[in-house]
N, C-alpha and C. Protein backbone atom coordinates (compact mmCIF):
# COMPACT_ATOMS: atom_id res chain seq x y z
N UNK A 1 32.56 7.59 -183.24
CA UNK A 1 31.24 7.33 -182.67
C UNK A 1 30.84 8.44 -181.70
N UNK A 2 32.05 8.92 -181.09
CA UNK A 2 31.68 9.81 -180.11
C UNK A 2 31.83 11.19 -180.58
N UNK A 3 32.30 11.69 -181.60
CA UNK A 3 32.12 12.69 -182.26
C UNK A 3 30.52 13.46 -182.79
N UNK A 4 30.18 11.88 -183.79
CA UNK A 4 28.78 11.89 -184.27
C UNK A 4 27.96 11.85 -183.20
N UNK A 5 27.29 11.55 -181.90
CA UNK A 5 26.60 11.78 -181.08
C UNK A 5 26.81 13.74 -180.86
N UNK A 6 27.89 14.04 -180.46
CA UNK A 6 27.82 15.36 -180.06
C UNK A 6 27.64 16.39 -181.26
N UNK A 7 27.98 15.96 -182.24
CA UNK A 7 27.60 16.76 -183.58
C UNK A 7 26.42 16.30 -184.18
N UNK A 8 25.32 15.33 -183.75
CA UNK A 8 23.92 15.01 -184.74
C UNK A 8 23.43 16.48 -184.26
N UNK A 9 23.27 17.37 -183.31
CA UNK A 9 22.07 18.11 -182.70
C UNK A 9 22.38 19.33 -183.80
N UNK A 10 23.96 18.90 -184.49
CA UNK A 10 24.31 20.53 -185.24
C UNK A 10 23.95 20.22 -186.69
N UNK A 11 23.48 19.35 -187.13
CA UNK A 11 23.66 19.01 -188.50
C UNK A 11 22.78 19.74 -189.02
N UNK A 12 21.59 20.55 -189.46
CA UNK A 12 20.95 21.20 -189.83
C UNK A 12 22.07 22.64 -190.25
N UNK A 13 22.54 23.02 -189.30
CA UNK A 13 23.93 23.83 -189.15
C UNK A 13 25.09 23.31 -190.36
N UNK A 14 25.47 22.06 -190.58
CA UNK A 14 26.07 22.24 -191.24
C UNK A 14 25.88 22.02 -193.20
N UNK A 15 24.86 22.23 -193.16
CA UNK A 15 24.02 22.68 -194.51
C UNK A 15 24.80 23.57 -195.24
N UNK A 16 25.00 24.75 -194.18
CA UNK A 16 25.59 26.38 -194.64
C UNK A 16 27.02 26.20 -194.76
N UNK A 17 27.81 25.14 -194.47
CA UNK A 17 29.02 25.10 -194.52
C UNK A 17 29.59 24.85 -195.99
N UNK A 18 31.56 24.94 -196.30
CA UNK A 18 31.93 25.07 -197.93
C UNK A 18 31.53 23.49 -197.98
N UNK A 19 31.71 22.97 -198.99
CA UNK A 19 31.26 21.94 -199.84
C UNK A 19 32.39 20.49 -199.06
N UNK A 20 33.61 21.20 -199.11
CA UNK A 20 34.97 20.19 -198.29
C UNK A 20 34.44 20.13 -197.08
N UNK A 21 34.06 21.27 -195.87
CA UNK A 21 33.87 20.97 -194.93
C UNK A 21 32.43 19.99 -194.88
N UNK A 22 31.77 20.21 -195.19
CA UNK A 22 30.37 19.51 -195.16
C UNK A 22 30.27 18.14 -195.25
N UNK A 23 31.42 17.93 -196.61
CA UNK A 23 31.82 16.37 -197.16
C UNK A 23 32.28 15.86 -195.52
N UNK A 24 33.61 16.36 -194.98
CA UNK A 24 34.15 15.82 -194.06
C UNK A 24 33.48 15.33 -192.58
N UNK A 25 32.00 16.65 -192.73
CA UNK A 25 31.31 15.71 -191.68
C UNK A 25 30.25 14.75 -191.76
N UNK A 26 30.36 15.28 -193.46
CA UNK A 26 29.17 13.56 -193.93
C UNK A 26 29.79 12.49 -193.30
N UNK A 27 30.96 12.46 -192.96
CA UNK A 27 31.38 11.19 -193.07
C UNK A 27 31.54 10.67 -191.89
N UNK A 28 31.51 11.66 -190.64
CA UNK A 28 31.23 11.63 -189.53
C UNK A 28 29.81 11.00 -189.14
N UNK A 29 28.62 11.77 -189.44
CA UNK A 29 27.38 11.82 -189.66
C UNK A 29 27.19 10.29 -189.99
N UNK A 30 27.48 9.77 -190.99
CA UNK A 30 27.53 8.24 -191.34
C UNK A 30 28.41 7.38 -190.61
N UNK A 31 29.07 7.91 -189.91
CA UNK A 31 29.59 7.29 -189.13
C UNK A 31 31.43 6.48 -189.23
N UNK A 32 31.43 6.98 -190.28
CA UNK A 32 33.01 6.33 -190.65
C UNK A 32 34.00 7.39 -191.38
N UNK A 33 34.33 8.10 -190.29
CA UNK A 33 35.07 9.52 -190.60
C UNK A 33 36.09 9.17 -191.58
N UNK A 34 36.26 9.36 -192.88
CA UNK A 34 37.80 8.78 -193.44
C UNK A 34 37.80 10.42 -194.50
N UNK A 35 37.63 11.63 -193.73
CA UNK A 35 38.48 12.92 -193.99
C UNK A 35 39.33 13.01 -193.73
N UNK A 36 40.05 13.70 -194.30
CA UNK A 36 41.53 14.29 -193.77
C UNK A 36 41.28 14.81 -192.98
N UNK A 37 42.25 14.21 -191.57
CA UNK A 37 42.06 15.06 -190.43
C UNK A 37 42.38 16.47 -190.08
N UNK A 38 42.88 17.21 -190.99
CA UNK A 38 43.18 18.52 -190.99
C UNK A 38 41.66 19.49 -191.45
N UNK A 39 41.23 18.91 -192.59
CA UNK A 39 39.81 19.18 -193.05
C UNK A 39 39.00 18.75 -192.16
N UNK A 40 38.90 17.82 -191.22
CA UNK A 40 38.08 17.56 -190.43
C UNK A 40 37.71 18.50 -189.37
N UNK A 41 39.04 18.23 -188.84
CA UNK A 41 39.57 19.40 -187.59
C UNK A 41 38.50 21.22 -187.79
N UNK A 42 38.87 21.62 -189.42
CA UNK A 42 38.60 22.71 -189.37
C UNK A 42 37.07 22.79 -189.57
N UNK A 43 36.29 21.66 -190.27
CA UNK A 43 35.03 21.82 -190.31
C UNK A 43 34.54 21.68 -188.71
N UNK A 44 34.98 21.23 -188.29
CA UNK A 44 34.73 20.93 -186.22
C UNK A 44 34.41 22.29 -186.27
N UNK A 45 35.18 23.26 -186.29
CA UNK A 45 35.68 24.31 -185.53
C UNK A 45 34.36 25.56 -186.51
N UNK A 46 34.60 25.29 -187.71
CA UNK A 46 33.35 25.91 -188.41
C UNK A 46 32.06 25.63 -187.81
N UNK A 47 31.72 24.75 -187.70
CA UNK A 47 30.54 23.95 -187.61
C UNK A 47 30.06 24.48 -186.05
N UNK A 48 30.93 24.47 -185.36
CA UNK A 48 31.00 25.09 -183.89
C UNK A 48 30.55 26.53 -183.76
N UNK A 49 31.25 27.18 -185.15
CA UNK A 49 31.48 28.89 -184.72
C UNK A 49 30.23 29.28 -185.48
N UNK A 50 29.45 28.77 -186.73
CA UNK A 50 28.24 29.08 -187.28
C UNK A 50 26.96 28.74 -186.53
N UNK A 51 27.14 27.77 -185.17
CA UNK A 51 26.08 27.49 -184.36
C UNK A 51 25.98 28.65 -183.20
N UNK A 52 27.41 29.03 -183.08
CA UNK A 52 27.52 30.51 -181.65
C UNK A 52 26.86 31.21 -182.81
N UNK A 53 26.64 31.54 -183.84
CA UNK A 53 26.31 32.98 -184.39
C UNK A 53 24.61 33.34 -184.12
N UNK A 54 24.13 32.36 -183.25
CA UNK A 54 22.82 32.25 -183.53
C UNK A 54 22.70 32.15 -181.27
N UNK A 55 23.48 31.86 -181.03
CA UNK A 55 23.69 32.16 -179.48
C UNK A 55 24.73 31.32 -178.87
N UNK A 56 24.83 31.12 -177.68
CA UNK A 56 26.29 30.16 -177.27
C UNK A 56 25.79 29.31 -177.07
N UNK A 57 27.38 28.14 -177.14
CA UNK A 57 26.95 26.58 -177.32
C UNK A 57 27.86 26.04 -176.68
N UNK A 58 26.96 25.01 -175.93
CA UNK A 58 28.39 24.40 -175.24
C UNK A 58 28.64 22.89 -175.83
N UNK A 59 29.41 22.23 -176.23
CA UNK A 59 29.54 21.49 -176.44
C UNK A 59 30.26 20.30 -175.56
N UNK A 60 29.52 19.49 -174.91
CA UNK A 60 30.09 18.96 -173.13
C UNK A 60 30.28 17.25 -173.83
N UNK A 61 31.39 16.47 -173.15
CA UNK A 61 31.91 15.24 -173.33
C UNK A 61 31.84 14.75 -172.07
N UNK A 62 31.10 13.69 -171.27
CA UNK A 62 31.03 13.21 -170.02
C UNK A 62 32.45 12.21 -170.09
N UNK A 63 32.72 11.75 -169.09
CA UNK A 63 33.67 10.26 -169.24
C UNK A 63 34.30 9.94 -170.42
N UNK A 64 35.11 10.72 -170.89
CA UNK A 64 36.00 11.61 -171.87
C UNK A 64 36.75 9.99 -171.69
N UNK A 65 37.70 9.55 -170.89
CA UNK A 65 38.05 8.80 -170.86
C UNK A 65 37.81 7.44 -171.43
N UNK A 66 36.88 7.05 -172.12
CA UNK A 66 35.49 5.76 -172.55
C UNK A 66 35.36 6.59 -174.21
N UNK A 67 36.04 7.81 -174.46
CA UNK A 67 35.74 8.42 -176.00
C UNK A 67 37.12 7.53 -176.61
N UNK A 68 36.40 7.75 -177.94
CA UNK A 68 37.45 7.30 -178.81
C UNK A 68 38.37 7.94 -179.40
N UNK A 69 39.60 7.70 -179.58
CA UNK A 69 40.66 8.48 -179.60
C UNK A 69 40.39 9.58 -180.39
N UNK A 70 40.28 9.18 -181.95
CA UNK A 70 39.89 9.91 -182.81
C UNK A 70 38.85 11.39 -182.61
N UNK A 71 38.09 10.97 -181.82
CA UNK A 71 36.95 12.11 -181.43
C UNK A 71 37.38 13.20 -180.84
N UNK A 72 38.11 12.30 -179.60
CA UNK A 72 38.55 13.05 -178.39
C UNK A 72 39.99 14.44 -179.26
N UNK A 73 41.21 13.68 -179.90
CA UNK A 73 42.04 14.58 -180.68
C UNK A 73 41.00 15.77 -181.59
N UNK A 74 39.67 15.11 -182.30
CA UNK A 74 38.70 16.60 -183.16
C UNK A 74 38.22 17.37 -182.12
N UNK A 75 38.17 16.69 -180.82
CA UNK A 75 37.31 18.10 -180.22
C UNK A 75 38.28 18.73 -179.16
N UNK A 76 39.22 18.54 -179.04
CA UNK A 76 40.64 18.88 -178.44
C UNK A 76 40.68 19.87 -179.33
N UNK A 77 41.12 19.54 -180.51
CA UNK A 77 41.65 20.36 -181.45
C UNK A 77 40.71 21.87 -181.45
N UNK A 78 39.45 21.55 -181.87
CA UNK A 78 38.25 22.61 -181.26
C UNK A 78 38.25 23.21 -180.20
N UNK A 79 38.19 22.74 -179.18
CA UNK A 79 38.42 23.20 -178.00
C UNK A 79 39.62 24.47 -177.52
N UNK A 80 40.83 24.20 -178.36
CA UNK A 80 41.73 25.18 -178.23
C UNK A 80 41.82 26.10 -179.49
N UNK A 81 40.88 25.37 -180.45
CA UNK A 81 40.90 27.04 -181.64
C UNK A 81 39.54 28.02 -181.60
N UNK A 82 38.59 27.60 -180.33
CA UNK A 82 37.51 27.92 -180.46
C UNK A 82 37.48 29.16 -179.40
N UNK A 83 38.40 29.41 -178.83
CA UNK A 83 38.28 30.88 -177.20
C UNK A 83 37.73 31.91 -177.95
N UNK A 84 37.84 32.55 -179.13
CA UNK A 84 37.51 34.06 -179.45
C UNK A 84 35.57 33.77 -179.95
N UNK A 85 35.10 32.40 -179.65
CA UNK A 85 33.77 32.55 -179.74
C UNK A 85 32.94 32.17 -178.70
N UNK A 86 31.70 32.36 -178.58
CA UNK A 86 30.98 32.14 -177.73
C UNK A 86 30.65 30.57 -177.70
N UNK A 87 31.85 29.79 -177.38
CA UNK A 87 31.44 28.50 -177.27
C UNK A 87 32.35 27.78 -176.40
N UNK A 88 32.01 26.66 -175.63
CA UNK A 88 32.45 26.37 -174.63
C UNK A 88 32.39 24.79 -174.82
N UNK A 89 33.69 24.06 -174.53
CA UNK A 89 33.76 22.88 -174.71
C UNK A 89 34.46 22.12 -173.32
N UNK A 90 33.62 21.57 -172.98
CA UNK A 90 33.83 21.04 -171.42
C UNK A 90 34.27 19.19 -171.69
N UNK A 91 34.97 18.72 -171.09
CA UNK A 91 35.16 17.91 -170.76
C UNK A 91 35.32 16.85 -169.16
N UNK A 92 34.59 16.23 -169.41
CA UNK A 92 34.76 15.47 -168.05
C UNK A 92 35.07 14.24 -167.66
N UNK A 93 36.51 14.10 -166.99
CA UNK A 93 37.55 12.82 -167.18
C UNK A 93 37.52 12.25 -165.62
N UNK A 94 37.77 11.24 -165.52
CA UNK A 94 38.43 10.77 -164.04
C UNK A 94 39.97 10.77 -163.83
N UNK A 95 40.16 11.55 -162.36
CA UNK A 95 41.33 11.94 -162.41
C UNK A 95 42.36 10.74 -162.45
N UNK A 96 41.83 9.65 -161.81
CA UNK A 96 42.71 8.59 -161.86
C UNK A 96 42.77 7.55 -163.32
N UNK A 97 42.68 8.77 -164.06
CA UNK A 97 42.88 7.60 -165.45
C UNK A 97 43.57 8.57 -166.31
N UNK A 98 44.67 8.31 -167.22
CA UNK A 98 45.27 8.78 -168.05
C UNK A 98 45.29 9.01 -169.53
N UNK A 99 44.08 8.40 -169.53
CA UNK A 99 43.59 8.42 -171.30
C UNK A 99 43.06 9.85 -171.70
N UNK A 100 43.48 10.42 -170.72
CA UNK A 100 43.00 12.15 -171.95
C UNK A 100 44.30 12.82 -171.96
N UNK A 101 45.13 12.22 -172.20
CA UNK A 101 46.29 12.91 -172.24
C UNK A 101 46.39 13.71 -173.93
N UNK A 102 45.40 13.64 -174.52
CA UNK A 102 45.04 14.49 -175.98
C UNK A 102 44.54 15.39 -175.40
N UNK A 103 44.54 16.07 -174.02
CA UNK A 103 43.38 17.06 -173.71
C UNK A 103 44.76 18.17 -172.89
N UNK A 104 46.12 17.96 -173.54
CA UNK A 104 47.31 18.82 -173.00
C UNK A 104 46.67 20.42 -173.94
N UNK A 105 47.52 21.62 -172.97
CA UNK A 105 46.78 23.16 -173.47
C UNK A 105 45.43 23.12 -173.01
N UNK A 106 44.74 22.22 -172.51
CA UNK A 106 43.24 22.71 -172.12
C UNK A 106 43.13 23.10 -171.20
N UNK A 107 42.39 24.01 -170.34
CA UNK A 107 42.87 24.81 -168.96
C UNK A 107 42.29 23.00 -167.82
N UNK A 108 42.84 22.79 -167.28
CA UNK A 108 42.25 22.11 -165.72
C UNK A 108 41.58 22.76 -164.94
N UNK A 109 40.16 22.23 -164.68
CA UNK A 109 39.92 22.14 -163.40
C UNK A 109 39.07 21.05 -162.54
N UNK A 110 39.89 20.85 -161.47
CA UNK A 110 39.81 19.52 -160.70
C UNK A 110 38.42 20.08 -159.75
N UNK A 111 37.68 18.94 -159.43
CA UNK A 111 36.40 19.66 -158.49
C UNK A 111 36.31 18.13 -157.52
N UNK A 112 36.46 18.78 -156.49
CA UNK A 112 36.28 17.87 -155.25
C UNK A 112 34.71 17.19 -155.53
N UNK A 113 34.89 16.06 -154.81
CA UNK A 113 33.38 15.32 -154.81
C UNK A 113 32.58 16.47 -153.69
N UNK A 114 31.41 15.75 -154.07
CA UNK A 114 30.31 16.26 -152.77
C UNK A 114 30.22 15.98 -151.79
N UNK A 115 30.10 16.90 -150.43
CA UNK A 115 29.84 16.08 -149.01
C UNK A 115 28.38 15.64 -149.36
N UNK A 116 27.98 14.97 -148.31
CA UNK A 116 26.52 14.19 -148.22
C UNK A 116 25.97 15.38 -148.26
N UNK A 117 25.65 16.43 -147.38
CA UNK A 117 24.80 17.37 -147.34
C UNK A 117 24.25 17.91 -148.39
N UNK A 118 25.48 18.25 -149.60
CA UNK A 118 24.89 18.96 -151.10
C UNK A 118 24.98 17.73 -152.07
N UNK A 119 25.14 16.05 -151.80
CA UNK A 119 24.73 15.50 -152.41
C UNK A 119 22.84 15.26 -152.29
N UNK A 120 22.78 15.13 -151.09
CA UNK A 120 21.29 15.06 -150.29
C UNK A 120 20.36 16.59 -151.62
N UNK A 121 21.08 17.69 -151.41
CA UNK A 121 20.52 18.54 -152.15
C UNK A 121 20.22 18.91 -153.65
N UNK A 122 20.95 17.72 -154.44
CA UNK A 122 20.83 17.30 -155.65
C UNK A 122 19.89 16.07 -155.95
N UNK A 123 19.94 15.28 -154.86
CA UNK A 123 18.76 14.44 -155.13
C UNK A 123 17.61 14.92 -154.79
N UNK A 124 17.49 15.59 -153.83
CA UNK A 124 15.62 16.24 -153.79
C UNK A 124 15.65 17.07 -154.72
N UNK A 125 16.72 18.74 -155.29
CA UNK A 125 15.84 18.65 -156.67
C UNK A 125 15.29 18.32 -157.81
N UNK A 126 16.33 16.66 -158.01
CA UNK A 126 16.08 15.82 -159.12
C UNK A 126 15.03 15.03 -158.75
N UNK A 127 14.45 14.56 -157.59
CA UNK A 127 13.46 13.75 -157.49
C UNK A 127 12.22 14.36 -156.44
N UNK A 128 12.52 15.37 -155.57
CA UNK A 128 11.07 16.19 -155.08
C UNK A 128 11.71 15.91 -153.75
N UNK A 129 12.52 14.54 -153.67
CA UNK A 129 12.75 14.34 -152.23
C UNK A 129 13.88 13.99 -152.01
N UNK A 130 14.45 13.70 -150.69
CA UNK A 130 15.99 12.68 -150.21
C UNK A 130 16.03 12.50 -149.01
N UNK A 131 15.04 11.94 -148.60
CA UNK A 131 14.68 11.49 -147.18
C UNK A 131 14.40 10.11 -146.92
N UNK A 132 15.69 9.32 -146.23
CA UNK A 132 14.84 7.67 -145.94
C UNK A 132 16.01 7.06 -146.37
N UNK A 133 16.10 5.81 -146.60
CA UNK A 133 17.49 4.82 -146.86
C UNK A 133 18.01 4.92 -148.17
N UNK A 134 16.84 4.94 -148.56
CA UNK A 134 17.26 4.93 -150.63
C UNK A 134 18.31 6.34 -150.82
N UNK A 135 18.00 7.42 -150.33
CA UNK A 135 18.86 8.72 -150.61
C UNK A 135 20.16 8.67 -149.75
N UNK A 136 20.38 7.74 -148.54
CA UNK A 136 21.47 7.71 -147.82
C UNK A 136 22.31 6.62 -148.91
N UNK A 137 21.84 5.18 -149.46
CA UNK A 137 22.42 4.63 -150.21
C UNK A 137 23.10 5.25 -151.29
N UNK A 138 22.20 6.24 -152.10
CA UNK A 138 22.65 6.86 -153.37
C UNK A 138 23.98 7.15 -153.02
N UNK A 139 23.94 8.34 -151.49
CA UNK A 139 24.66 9.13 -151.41
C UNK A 139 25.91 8.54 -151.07
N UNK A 140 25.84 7.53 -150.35
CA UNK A 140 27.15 6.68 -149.99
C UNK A 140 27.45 5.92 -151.23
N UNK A 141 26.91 5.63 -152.11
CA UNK A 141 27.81 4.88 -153.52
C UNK A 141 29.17 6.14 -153.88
């Protein structure tokens, strides 16, 4: 499920792909991946590197942790055969949870929360303002 969300925006992209790889993400696309995960794996990684040829792409997973296993191992797998292209696959986990342990070889990096001050500065450019109780609440959740 969480595969097909981050791969609908490429599907036009994978038109140009061989006939095996294409099959393997029909099946994604429809929603009930039953490729061989080796064929899968490599159409990921195709499908990825024919979208950089046209400019870079990042391909980002929020709360990685809440993905489904299956997804999380295809874009792992991507993620570490993909360095020699212009594409970038980010993931973003909570440190206190252990369910991305499919995400071993991926470089870490841990990022401290925000003080109030540059949280305050993310809500006025997202909303014009951050002045008054409502922006002190945000900021203290």
């Amino acid at each position: 499920a969480g595969l097909h969300r981050l791969l609908r925006p490429l599907a036009a992209e994978a038109e140009r792909l061989p006939p095996a790889h294409r099959g393997a993400l029909g099946t994604i696309m429809d929603g009930a991946p039953t490729a061989a995960p080796l064929v899968l794996y490599t159409a990921v990684c195709e499908l990825l590197s024919l979208a950089a040829a046209s400019g870079p792409v990042l391909c980002w997973a929020d709360d990685v942790q809440w993905l489904d296993r299956a997804s999380l191992e295809v874009l792992a797998f991507a993620a570490r055969r993909v360095q020699d292209e212009p594409v970038a696959v980010l993931f973003a986990t909570r440190d206190d949870r252990d369910d991305a342990a499919g995400l071993a070889g991926i470089p870490r990096l841990r990022l401290a929360p925000l003080d109030e001050e540059a949280s305050l500065r993310v809500l006025e450019d997202a909303l014009g303002t951050a002045n008054g109780d409502l922006a002190e609440e945000i900021v203290d959740l």
